[in-house]
PDB file of N, CA and C in Angstrom:
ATOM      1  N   UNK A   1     146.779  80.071 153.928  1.00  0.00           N
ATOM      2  CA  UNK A   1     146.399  81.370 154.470  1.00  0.00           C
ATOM      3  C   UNK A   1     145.803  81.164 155.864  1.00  0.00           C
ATOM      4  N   UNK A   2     146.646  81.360 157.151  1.00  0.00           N
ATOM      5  CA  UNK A   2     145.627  81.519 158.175  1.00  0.00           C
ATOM      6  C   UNK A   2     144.630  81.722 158.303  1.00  0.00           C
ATOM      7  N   UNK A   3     143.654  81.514 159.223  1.00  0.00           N
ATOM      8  CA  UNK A   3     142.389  82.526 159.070  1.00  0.00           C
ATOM      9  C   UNK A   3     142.044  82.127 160.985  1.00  0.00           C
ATOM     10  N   UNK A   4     141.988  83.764 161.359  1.00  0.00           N
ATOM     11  CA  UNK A   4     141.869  84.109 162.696  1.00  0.00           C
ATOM     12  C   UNK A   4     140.476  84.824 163.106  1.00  0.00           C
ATOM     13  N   UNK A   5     139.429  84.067 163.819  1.00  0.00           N
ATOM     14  CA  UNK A   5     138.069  84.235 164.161  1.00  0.00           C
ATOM     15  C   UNK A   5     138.342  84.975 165.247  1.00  0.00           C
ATOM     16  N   UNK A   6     137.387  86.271 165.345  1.00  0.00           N
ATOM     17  CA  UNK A   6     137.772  87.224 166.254  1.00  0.00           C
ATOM     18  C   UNK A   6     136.771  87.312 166.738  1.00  0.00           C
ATOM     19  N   UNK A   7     135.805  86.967 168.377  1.00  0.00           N
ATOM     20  CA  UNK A   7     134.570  87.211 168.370  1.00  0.00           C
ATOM     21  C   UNK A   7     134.581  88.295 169.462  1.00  0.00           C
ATOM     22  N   UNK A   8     133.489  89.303 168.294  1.00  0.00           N
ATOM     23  CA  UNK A   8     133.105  90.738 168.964  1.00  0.00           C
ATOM     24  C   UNK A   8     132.223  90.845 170.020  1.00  0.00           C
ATOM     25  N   UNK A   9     132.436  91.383 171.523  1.00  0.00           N
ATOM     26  CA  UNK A   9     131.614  91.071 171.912  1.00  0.00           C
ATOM     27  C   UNK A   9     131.081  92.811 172.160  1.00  0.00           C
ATOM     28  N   UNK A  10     130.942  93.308 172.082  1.00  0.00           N
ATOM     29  CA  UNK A  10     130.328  95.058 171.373  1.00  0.00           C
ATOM     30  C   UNK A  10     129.828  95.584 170.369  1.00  0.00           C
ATOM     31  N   UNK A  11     129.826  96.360 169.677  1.00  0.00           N
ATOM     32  CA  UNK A  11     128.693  96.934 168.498  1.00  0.00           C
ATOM     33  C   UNK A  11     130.430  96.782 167.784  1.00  0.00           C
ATOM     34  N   UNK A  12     131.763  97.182 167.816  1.00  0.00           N
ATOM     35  CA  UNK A  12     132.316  97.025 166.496  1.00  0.00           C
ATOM     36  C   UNK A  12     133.636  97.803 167.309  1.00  0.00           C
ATOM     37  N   UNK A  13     134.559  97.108 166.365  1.00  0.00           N
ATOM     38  CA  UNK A  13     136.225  97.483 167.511  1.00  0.00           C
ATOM     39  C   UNK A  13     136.826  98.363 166.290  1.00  0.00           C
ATOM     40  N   UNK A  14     137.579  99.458 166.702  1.00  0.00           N
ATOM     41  CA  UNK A  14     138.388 100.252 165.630  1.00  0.00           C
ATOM     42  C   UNK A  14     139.483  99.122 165.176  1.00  0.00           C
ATOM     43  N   UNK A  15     139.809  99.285 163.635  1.00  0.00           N
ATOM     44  CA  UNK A  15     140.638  98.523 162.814  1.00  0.00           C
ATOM     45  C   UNK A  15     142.148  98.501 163.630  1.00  0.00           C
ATOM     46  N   UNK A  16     142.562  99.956 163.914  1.00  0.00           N
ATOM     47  CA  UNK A  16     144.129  99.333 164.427  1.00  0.00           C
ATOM     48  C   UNK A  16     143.820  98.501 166.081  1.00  0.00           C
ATOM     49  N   UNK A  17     142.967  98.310 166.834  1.00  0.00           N
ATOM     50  CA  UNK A  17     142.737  97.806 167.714  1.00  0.00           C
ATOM     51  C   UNK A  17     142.863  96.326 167.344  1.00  0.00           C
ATOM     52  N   UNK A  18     141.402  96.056 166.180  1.00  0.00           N
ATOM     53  CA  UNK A  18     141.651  94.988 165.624  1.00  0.00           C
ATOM     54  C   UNK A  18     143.151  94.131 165.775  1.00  0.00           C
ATOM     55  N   UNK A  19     143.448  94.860 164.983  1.00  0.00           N
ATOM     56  CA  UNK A  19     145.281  94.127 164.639  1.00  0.00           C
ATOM     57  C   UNK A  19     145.936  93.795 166.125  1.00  0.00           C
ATOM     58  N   UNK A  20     146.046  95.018 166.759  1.00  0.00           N
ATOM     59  CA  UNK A  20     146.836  94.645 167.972  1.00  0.00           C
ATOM     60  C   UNK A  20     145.638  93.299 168.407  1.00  0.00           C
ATOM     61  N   UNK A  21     144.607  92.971 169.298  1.00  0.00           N
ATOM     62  CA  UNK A  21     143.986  92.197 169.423  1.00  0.00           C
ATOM     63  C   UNK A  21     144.421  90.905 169.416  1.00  0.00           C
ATOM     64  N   UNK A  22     144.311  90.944 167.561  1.00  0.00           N
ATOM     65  CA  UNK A  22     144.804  89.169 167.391  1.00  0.00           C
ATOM     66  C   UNK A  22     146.166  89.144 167.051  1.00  0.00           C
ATOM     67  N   UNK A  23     146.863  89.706 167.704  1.00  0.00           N
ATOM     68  CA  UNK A  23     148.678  89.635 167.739  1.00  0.00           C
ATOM     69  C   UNK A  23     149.086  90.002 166.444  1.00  0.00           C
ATOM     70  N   UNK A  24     148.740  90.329 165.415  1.00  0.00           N
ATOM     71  CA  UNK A  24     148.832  90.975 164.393  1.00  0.00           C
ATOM     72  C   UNK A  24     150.663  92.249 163.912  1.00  0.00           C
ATOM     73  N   UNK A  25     150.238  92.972 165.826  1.00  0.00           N
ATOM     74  CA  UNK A  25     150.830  94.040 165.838  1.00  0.00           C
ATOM     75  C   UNK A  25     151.223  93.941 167.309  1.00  0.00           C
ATOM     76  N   UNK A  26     152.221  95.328 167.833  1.00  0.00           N
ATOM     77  CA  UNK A  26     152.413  94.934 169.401  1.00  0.00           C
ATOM     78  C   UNK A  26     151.524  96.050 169.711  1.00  0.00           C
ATOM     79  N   UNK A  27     150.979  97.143 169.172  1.00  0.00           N
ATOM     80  CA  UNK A  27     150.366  98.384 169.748  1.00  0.00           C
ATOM     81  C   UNK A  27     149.515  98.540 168.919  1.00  0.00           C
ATOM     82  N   UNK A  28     148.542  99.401 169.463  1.00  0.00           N
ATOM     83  CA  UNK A  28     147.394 100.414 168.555  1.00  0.00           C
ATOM     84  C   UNK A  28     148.468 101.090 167.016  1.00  0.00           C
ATOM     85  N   UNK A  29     149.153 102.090 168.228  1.00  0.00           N
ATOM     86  CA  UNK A  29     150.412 102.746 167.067  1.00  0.00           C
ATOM     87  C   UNK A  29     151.131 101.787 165.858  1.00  0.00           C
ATOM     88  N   UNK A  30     151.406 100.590 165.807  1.00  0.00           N
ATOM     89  CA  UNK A  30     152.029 100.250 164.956  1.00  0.00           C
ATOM     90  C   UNK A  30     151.028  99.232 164.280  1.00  0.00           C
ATOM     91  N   UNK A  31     149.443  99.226 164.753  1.00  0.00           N
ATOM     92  CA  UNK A  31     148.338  99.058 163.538  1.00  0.00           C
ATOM     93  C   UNK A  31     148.243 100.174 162.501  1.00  0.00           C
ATOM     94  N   UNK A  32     148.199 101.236 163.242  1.00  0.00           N
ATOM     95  CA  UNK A  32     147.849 102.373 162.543  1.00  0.00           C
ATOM     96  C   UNK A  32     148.629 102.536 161.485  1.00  0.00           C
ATOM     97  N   UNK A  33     149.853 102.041 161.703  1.00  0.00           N
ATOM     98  CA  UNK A  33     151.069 102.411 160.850  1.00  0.00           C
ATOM     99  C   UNK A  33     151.031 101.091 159.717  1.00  0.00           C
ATOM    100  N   UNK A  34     150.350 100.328 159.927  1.00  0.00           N
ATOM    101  CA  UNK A  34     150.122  98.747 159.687  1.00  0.00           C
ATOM    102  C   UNK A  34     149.233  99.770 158.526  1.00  0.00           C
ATOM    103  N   UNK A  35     148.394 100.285 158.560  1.00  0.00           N
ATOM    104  CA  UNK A  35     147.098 100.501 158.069  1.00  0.00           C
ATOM    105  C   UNK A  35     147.536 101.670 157.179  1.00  0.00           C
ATOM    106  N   UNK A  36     148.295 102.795 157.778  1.00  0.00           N
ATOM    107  CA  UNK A  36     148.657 103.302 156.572  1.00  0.00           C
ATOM    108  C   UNK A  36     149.592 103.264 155.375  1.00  0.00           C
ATOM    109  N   UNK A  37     150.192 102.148 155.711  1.00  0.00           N
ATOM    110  CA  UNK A  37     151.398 101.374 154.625  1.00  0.00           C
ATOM    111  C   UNK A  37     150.174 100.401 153.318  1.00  0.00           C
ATOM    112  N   UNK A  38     148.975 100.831 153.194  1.00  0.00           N
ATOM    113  CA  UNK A  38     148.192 100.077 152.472  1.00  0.00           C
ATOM    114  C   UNK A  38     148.353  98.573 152.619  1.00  0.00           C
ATOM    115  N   UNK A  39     148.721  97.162 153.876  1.00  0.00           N
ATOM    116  CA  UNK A  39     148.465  96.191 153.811  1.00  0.00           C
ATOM    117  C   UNK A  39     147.625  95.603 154.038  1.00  0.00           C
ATOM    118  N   UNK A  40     146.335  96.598 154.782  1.00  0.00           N
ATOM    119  CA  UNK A  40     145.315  96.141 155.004  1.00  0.00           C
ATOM    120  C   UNK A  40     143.793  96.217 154.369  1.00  0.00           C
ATOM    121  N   UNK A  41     143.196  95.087 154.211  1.00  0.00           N
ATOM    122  CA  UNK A  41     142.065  95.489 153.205  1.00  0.00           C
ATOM    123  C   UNK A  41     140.673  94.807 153.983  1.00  0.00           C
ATOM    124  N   UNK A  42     139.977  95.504 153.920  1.00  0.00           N
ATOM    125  CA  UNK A  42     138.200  95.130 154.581  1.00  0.00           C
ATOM    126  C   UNK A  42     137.430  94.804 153.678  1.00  0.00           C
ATOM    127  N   UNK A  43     137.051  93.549 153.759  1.00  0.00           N
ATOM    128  CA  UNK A  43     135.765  92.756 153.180  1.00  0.00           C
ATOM    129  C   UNK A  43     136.641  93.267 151.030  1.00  0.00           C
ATOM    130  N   UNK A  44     137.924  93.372 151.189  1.00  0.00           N
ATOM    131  CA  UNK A  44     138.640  93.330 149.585  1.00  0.00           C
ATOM    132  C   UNK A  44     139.086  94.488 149.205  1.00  0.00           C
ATOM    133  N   UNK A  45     138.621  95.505 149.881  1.00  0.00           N
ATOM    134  CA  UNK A  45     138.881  96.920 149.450  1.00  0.00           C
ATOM    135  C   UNK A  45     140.115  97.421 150.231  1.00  0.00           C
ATOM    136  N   UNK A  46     141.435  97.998 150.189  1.00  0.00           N
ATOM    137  CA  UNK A  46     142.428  98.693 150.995  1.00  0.00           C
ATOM    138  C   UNK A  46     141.453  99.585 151.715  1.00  0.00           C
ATOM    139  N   UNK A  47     141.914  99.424 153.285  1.00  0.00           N
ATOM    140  CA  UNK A  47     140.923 100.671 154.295  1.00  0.00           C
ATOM    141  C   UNK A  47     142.672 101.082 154.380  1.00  0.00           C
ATOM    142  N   UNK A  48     142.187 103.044 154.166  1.00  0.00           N
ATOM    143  CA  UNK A  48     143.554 103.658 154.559  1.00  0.00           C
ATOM    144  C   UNK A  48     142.862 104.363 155.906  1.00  0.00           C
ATOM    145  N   UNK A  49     141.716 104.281 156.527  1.00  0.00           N
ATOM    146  CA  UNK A  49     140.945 104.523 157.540  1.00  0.00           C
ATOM    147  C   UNK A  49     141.702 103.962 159.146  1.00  0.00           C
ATOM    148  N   UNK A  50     142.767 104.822 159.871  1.00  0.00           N
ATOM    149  CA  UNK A  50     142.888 103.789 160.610  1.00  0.00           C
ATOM    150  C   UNK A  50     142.215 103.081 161.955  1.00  0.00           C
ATOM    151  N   UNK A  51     141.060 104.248 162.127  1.00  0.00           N
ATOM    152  CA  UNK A  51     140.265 103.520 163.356  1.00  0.00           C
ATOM    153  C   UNK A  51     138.843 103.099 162.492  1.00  0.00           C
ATOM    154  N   UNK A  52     138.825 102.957 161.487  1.00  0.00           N
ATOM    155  CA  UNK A  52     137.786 102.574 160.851  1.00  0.00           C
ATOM    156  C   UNK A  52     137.048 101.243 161.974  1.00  0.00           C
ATOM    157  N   UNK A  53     135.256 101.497 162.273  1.00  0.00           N
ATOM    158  CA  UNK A  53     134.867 100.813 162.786  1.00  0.00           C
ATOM    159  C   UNK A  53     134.727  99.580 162.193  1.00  0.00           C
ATOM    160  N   UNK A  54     135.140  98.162 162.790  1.00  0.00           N
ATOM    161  CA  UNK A  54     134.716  97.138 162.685  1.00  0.00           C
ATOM    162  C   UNK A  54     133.809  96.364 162.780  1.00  0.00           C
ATOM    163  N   UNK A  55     132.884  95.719 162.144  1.00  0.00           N
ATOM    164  CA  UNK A  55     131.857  94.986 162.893  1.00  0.00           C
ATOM    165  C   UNK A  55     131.730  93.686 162.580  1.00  0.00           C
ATOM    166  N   UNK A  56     130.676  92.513 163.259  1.00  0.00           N
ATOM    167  CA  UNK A  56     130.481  91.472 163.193  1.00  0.00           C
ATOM    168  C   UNK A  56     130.203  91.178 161.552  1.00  0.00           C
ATOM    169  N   UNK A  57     130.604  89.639 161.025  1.00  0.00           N
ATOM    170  CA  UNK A  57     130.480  89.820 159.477  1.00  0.00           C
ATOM    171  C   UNK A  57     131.718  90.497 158.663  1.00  0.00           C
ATOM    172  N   UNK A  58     132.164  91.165 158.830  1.00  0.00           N
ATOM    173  CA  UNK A  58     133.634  91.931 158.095  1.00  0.00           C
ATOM    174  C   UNK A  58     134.889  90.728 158.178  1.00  0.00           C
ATOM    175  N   UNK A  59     135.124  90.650 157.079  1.00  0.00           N
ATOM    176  CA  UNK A  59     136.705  89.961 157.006  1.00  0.00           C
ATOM    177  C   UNK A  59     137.695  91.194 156.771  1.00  0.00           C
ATOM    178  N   UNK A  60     138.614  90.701 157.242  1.00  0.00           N
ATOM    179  CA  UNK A  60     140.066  91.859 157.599  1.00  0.00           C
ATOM    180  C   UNK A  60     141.128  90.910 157.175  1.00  0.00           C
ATOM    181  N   UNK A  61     141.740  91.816 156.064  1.00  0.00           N
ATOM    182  CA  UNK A  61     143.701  90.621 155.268  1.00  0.00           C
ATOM    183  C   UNK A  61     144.662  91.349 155.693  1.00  0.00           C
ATOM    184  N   UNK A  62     144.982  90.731 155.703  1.00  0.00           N
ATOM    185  CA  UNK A  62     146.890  91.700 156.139  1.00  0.00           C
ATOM    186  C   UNK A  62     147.773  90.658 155.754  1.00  0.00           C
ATOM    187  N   UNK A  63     148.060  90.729 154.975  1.00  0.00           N
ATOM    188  CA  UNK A  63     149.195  89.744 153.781  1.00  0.00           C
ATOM    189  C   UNK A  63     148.575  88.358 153.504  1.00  0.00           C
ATOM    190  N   UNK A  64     148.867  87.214 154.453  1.00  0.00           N
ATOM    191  CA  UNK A  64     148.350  86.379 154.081  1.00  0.00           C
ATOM    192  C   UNK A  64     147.298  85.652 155.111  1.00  0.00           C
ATOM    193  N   UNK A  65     146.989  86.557 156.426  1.00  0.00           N
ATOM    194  CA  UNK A  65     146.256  86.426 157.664  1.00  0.00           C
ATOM    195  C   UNK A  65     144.736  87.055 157.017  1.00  0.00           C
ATOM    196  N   UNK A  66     144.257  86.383 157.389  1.00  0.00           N
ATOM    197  CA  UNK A  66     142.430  86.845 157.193  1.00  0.00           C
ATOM    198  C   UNK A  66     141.900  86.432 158.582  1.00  0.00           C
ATOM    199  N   UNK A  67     140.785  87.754 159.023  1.00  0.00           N
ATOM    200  CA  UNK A  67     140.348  87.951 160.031  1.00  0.00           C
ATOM    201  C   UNK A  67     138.924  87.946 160.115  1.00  0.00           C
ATOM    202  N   UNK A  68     138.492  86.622 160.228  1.00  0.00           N
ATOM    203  CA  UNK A  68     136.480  86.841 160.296  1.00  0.00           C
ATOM    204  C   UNK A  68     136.576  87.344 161.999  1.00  0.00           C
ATOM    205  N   UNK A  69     135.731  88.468 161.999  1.00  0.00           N
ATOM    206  CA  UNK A  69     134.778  89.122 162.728  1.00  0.00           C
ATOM    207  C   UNK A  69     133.564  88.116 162.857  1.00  0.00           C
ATOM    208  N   UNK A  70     133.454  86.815 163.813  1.00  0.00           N
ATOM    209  CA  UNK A  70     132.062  86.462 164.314  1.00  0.00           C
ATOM    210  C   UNK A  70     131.483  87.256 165.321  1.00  0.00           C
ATOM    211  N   UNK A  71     130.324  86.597 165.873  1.00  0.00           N
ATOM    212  CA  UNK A  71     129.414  87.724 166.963  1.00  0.00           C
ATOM    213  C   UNK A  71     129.991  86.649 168.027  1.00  0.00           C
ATOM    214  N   UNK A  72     129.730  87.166 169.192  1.00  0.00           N
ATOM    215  CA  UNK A  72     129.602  86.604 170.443  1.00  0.00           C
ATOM    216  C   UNK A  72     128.163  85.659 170.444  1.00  0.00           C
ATOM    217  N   UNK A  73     128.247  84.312 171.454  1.00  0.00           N
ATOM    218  CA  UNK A  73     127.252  83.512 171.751  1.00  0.00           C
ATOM    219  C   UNK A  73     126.767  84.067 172.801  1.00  0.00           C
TER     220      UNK A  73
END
């Protein structure tokens, strides 16, 4: 399972941003669409939320990619 460290450097990034971000996706639009096809789940739970805020601490799955949210140094 990959696992892709994303460090936030703001109070918390919307979820389809997320995705595009770490190459996930090519656009905002086709996170969103990412997000409402139920493949994505926050800290285990499916988010059907698609700008759901992100923050430091949150893991993010999308099949077999997991996404820790660290803080900035």
């Amino acid at each position: 399972m990959p696992q892709i460290d994303f460090v936030l450097d703001r109070e918390f990034v919307e979820l389809n941003q997320l995705l595009k971000l770490v190459g996930l996706c090519d656009s905002g639009g086709a996170g969103k669409a990412l997000v409402a096809s139920g493949a994505v789940s926050v800290d285990g739970t499916v988010e059907w939320r698609k700008t759901c805020k992100i923050r430091v601490g949150q893991r993010v799955t999308v099949g077999d990619a997991v996404i820790e949210v660290v803080a900035a140094d």
